[in-house]
C-alpha atoms as a PDB file:
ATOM      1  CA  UNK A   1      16.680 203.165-133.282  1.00  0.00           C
ATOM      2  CA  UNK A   2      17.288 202.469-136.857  1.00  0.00           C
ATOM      3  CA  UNK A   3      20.180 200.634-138.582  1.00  0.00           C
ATOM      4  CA  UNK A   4      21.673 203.816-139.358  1.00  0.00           C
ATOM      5  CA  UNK A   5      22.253 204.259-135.834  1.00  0.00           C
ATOM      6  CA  UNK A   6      24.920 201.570-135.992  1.00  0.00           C
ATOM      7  CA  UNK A   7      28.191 203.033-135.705  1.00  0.00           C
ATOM      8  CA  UNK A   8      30.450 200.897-134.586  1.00  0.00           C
ATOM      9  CA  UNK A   9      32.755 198.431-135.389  1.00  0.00           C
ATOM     10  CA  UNK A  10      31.354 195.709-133.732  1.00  0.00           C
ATOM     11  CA  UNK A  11      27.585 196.502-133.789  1.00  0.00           C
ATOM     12  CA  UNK A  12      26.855 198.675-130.900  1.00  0.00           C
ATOM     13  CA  UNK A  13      24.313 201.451-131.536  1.00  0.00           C
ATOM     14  CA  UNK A  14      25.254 204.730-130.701  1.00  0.00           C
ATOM     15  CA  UNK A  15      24.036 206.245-127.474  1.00  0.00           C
ATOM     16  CA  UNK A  16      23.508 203.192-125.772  1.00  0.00           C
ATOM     17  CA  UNK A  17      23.969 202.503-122.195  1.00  0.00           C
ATOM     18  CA  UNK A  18      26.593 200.553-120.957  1.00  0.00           C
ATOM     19  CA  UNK A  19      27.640 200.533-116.907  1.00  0.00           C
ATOM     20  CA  UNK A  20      31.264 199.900-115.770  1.00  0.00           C
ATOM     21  CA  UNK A  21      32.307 199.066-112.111  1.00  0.00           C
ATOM     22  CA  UNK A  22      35.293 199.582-111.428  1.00  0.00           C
ATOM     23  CA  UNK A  23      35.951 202.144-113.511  1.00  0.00           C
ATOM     24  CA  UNK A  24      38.511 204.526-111.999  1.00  0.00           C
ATOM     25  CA  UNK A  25      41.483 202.311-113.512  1.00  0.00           C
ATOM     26  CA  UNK A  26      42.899 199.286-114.759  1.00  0.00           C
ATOM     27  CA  UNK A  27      40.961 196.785-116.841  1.00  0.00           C
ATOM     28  CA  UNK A  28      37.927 199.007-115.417  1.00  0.00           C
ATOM     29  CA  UNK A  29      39.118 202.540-117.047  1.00  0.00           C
ATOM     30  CA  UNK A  30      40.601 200.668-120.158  1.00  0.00           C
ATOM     31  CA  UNK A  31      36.683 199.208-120.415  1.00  0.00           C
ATOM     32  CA  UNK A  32      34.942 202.379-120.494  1.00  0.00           C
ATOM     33  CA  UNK A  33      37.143 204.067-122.813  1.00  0.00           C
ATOM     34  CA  UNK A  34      37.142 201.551-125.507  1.00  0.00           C
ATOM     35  CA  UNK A  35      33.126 201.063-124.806  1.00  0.00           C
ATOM     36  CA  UNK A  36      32.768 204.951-125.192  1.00  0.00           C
ATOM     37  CA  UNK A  37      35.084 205.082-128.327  1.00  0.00           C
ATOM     38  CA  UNK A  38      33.030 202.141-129.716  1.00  0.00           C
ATOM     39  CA  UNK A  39      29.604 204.728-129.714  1.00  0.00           C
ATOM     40  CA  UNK A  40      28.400 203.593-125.960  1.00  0.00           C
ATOM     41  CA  UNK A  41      27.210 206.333-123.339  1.00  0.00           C
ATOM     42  CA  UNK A  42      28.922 204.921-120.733  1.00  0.00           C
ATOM     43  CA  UNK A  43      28.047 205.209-116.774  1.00  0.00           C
ATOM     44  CA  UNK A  44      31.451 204.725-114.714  1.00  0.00           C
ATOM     45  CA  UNK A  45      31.264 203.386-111.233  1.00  0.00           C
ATOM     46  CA  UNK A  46      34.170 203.101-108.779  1.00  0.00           C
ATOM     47  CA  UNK A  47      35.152 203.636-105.005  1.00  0.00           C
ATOM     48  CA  UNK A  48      37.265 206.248-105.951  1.00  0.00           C
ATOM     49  CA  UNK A  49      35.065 209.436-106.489  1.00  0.00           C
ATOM     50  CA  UNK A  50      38.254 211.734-107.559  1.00  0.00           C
ATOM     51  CA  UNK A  51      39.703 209.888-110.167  1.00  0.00           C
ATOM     52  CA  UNK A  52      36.347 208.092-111.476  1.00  0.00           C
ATOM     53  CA  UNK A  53      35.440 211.950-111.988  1.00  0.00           C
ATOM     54  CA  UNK A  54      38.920 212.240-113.993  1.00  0.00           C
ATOM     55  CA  UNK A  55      38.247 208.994-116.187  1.00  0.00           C
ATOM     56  CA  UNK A  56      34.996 210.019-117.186  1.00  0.00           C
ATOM     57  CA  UNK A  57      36.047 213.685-118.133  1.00  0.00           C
ATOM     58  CA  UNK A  58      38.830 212.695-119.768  1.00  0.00           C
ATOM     59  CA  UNK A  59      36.347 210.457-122.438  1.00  0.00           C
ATOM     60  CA  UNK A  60      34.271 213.539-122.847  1.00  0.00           C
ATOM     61  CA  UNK A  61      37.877 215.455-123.951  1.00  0.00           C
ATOM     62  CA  UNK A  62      37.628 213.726-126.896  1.00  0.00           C
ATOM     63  CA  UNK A  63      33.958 213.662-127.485  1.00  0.00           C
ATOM     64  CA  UNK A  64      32.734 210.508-125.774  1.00  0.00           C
ATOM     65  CA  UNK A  65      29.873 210.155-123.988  1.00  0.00           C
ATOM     66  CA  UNK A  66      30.860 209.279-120.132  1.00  0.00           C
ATOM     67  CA  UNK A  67      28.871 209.812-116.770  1.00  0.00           C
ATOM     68  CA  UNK A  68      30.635 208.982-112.970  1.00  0.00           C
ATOM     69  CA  UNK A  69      28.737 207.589-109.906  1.00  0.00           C
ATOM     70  CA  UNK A  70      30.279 206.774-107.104  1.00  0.00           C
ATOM     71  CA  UNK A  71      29.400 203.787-105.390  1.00  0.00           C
ATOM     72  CA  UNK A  72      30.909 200.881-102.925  1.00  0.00           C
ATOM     73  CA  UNK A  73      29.736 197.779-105.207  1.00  0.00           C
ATOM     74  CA  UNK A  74      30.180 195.547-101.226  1.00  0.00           C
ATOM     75  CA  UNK A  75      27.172 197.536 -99.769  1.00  0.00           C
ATOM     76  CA  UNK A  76      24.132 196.313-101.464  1.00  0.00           C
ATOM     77  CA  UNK A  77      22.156 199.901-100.155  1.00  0.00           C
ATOM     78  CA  UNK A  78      24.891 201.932-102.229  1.00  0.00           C
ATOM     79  CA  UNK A  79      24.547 199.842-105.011  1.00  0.00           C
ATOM     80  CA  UNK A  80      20.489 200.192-105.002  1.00  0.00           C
ATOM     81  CA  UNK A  81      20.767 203.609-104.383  1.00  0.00           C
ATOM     82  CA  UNK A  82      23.434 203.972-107.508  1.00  0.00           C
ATOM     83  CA  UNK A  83      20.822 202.053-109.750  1.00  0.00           C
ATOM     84  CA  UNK A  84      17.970 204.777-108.885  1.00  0.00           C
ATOM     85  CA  UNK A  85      20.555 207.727-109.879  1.00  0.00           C
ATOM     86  CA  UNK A  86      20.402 205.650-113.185  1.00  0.00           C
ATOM     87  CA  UNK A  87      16.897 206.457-114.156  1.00  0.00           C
ATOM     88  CA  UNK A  88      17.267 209.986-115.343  1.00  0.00           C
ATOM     89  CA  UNK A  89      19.934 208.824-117.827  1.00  0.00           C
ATOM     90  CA  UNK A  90      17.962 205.743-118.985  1.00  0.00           C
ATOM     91  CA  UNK A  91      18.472 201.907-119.128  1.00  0.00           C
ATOM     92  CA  UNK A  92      21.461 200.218-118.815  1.00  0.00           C
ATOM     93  CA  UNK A  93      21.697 197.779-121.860  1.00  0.00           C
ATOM     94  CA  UNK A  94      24.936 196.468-120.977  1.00  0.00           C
ATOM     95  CA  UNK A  95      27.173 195.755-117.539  1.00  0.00           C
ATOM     96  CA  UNK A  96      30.573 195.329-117.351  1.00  0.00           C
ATOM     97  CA  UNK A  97      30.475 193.715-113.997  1.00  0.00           C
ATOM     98  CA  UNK A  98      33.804 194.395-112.867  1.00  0.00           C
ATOM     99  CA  UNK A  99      34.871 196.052-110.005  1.00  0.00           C
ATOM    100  CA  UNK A 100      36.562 194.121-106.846  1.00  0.00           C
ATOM    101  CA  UNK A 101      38.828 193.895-103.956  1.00  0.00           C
ATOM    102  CA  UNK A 102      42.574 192.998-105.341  1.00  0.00           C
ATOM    103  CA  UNK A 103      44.338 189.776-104.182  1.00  0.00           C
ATOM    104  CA  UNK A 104      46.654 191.861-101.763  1.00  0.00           C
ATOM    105  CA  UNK A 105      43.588 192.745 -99.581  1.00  0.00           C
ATOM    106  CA  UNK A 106      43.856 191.505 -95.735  1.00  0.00           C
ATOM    107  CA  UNK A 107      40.060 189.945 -96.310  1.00  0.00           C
ATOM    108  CA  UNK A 108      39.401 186.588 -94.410  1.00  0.00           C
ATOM    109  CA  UNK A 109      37.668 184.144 -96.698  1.00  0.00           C
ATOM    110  CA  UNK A 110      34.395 184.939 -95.109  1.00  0.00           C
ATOM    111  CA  UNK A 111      34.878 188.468 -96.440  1.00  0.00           C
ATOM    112  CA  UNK A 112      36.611 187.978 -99.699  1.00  0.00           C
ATOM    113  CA  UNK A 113      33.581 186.003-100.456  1.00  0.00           C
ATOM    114  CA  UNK A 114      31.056 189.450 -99.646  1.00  0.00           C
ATOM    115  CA  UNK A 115      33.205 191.823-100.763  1.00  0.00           C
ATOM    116  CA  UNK A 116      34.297 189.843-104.454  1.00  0.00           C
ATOM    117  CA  UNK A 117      31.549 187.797-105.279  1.00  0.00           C
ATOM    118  CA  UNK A 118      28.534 188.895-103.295  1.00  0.00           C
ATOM    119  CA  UNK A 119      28.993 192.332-104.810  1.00  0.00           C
ATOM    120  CA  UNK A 120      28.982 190.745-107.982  1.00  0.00           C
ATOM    121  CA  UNK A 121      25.372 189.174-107.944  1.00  0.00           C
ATOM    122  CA  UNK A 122      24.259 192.560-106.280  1.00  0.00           C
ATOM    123  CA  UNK A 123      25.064 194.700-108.928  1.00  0.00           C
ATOM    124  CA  UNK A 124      24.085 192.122-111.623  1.00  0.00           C
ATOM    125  CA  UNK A 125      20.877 191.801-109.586  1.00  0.00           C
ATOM    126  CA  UNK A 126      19.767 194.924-108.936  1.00  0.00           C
ATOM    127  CA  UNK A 127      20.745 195.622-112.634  1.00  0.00           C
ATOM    128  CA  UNK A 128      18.105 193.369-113.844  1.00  0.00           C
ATOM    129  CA  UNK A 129      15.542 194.422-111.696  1.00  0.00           C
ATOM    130  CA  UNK A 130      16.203 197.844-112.892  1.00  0.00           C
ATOM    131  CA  UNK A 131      16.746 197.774-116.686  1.00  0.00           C
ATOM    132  CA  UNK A 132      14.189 196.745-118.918  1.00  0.00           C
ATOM    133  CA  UNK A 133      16.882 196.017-121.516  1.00  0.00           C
ATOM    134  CA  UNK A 134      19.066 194.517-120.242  1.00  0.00           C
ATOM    135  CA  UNK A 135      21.534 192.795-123.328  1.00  0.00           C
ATOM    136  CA  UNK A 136      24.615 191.756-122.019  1.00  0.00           C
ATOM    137  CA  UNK A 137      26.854 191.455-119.160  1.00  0.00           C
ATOM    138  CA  UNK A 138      30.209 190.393-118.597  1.00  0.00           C
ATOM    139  CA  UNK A 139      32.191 189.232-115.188  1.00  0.00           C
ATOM    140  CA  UNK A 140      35.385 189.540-114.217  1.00  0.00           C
ATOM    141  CA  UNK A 141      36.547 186.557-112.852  1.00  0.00           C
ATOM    142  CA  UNK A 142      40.295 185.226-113.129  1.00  0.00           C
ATOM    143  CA  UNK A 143      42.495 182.312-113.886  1.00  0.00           C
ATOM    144  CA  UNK A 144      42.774 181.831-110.386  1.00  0.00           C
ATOM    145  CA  UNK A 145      39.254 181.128-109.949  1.00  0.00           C
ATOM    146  CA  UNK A 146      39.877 177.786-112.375  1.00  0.00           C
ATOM    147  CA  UNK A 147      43.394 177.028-112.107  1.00  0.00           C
ATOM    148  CA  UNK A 148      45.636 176.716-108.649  1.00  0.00           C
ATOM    149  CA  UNK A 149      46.605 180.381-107.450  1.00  0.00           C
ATOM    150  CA  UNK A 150      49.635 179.700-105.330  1.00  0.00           C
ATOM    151  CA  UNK A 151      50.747 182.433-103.192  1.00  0.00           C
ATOM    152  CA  UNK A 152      47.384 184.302-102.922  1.00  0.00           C
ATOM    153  CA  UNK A 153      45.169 184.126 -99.618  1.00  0.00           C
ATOM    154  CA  UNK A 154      42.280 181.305 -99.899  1.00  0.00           C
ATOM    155  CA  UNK A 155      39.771 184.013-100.353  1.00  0.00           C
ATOM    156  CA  UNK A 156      41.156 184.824-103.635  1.00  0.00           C
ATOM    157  CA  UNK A 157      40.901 181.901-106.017  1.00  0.00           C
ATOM    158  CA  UNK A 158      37.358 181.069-104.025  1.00  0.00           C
ATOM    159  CA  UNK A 159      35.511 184.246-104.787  1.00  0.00           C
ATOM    160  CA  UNK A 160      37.084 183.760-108.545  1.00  0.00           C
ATOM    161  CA  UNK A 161      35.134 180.359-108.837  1.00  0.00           C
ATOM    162  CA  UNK A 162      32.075 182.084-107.521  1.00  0.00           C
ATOM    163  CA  UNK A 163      32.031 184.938-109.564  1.00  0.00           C
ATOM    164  CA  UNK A 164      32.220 182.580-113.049  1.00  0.00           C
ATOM    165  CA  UNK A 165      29.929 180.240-111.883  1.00  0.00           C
ATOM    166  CA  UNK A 166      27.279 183.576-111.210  1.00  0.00           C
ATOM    167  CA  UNK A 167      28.047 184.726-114.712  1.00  0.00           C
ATOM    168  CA  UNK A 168      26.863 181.117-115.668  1.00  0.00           C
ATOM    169  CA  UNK A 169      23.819 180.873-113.412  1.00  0.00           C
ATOM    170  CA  UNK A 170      22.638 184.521-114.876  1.00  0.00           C
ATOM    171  CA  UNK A 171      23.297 183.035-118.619  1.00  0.00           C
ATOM    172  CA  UNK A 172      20.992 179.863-118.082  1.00  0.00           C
ATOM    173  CA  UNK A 173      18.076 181.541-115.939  1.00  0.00           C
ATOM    174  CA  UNK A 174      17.703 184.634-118.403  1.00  0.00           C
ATOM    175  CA  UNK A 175      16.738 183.110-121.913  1.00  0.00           C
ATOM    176  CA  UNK A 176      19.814 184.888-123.477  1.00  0.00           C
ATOM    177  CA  UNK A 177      18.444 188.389-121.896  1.00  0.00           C
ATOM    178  CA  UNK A 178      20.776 189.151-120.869  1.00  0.00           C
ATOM    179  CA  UNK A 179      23.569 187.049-122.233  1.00  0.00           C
ATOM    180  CA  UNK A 180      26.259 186.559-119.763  1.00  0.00           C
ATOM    181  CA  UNK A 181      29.854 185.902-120.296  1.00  0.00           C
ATOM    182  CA  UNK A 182      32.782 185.374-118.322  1.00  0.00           C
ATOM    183  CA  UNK A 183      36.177 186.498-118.346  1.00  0.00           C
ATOM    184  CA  UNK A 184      39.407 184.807-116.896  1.00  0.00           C
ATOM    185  CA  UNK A 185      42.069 187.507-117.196  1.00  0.00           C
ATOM    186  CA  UNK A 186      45.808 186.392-116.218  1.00  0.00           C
ATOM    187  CA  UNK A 187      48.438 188.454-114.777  1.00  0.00           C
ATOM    188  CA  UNK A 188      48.051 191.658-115.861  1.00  0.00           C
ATOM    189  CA  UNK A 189      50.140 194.813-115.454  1.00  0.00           C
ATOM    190  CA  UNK A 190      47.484 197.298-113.888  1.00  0.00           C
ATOM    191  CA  UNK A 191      48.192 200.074-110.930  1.00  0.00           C
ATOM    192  CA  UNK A 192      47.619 197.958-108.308  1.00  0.00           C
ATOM    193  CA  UNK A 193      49.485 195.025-109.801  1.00  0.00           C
ATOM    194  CA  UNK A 194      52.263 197.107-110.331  1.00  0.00           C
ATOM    195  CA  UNK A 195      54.407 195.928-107.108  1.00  0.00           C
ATOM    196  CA  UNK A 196      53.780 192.523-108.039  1.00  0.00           C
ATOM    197  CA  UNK A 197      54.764 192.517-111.463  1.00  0.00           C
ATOM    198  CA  UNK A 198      58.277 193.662-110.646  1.00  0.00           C
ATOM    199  CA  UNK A 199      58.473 190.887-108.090  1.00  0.00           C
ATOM    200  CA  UNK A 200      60.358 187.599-108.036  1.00  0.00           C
ATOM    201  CA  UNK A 201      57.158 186.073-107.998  1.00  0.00           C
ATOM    202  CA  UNK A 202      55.585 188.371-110.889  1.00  0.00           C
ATOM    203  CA  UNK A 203      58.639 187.853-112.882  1.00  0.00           C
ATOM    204  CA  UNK A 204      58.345 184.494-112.956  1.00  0.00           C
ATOM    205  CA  UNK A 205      55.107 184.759-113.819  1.00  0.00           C
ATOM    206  CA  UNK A 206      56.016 186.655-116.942  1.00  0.00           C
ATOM    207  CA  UNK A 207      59.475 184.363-117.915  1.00  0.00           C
ATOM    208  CA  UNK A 208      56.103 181.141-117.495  1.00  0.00           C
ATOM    209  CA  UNK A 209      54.083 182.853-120.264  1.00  0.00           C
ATOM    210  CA  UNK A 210      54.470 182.025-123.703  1.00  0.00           C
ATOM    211  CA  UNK A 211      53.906 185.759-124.667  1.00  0.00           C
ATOM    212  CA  UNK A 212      57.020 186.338-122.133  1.00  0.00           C
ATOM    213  CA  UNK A 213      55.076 189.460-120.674  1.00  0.00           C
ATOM    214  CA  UNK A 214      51.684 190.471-118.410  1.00  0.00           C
ATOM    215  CA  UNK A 215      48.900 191.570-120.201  1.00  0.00           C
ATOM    216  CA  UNK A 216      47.137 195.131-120.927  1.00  0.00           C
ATOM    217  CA  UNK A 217      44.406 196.303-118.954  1.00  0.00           C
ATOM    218  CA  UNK A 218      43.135 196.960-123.050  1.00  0.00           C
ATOM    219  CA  UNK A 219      43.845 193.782-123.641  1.00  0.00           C
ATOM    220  CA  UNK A 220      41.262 192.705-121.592  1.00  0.00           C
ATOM    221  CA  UNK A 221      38.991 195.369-122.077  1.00  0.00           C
ATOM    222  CA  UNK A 222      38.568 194.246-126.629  1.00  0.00           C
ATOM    223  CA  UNK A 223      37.535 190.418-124.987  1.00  0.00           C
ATOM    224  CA  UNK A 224      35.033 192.331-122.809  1.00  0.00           C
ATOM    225  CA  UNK A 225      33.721 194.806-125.823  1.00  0.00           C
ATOM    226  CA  UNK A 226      33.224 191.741-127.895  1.00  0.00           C
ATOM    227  CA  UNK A 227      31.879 189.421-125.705  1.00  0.00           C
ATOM    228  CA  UNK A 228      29.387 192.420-124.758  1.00  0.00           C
ATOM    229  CA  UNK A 229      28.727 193.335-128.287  1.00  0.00           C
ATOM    230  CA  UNK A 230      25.995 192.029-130.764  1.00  0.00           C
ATOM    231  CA  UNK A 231      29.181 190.218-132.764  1.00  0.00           C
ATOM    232  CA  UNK A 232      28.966 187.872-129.770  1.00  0.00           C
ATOM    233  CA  UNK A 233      25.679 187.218-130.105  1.00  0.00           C
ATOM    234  CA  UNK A 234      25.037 183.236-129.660  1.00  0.00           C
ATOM    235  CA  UNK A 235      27.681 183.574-127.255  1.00  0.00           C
ATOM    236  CA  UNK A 236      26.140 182.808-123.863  1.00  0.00           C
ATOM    237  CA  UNK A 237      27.574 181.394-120.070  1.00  0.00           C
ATOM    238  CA  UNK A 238      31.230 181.385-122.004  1.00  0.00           C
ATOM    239  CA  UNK A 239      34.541 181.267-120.452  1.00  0.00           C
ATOM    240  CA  UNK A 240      37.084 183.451-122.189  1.00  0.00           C
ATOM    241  CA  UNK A 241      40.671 183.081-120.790  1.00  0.00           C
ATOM    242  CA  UNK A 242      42.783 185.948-121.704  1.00  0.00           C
ATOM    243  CA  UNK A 243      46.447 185.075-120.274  1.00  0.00           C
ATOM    244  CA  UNK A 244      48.943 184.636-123.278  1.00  0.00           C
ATOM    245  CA  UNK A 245      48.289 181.230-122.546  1.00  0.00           C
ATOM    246  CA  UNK A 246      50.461 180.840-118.911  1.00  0.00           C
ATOM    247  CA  UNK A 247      47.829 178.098-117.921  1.00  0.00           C
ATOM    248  CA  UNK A 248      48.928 176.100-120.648  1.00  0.00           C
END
């Protein structure tokens, strides 16, 4: 692909691959829609067959590229099997690894663990044995996984710490390919954080934060575009906190 293939803003070529877990909303959906708008065919995985199905339509409404496969990122066979269905659409050149269980879940640590970080390193895993060009990948990780998460189930803030510090074993075994980044999101006002952020708790979350609010799932998703993107480019095993600064 020439340099004329460049479209977007921040360096992507057009019609390259870039898989999403997670997909079907939040920080997720708010990732493959800004991906697709930047040029990106984008391959959206999720649980949630119906409204993954709805995402990716609604980016080809509008002319984006946008593909749906569901998968259950905790069983490693479903996530194999989803990287086979890949082939026929071609390699994956990016991986917004982001899909996992929210902090409300009823998971004992043991679980939280599998089902949060495990699922992490077998998607990024199976990715790499996969793709033969492989560029960049992102994790989802949280504040929480750095900085004390009162209130939240041990599980939680554990599987956090072990998803960043898998983003920053893949960045230092790979020779840069793929870069890997991490990303620390705050408290941020997505469907299934809805509940909480009208809390006592969530509110006092929000009156903590300099910004005085919770984030954007978009928010999120332009730190994961760039730190994905070739503008990031000697950007590798980096922690970017995105909270309005409430660890501060």
């Amino acid at each position: 692909m020439t340099d004329a293939a460049m479209t977007s803003r921040l360096g992507f070529r057009s019609g390259d691959i870039a898989v999403v877990t997670g997909a079907a909303s939040g920080i997720g959906r708010a990732s493959a829609e800004l991906l697709a708008a930047e040029g990106l065919a984008v391959v959206c995985w999720d649980i949630d067959g119906d409204r993954l199905d709805a995402v990716a339509a609604g980016i080809r409404t509008w002319g984006g590229v946008a593909h749906a496969i569901t998968c259950d990122v905790s069983n490693a066979d479903a996530v194999s099997s989803a990287w086979d269905r890949m082939r026929g659409l071609g390699d994956a050149r990016y991986l917004v690894n982001n899909a996992g269980p929210p902090s409300s879940s009823g998971l004992s640590v043991a679980e939280g663990l599998v089902a949060a970080a495990a699922s992490m390193s077998n998607v990024g895993d199976a990715w790499l044995a996969h793709s033969d060009a492989c560029e960049a990948m992102t994790v989802t990780s949280s504040i929480a996984g750095t900085w004390a998460a009162g209130g939240t189930a041990d599980w939680y803030p554990m599987s956090k710490a072990a998803i960043a510090a898998y983003g920053r074993q893949v960045a230092a075994q790979h020779g840069g390919r793929p870069r890997a980044n991490i990303v620390q999101p705050g408290l941020v006002a997505t469907p299934r954080m809805t509940d909480f952020v009208s809390s006592d708790a969530g509110r006092a979350l929000v009156a903590h934060n300099p910004l005085g609010r919770a984030g954007r799932a978009d928010e999120i998703a332009a730190a994961i575009a760039f730190l994905l993107s070739p503008m990031a480019s000697y950007i590798n095993g980096a922690t970017l906190v995105v909270d309005g600064g409430s660890v501060i």
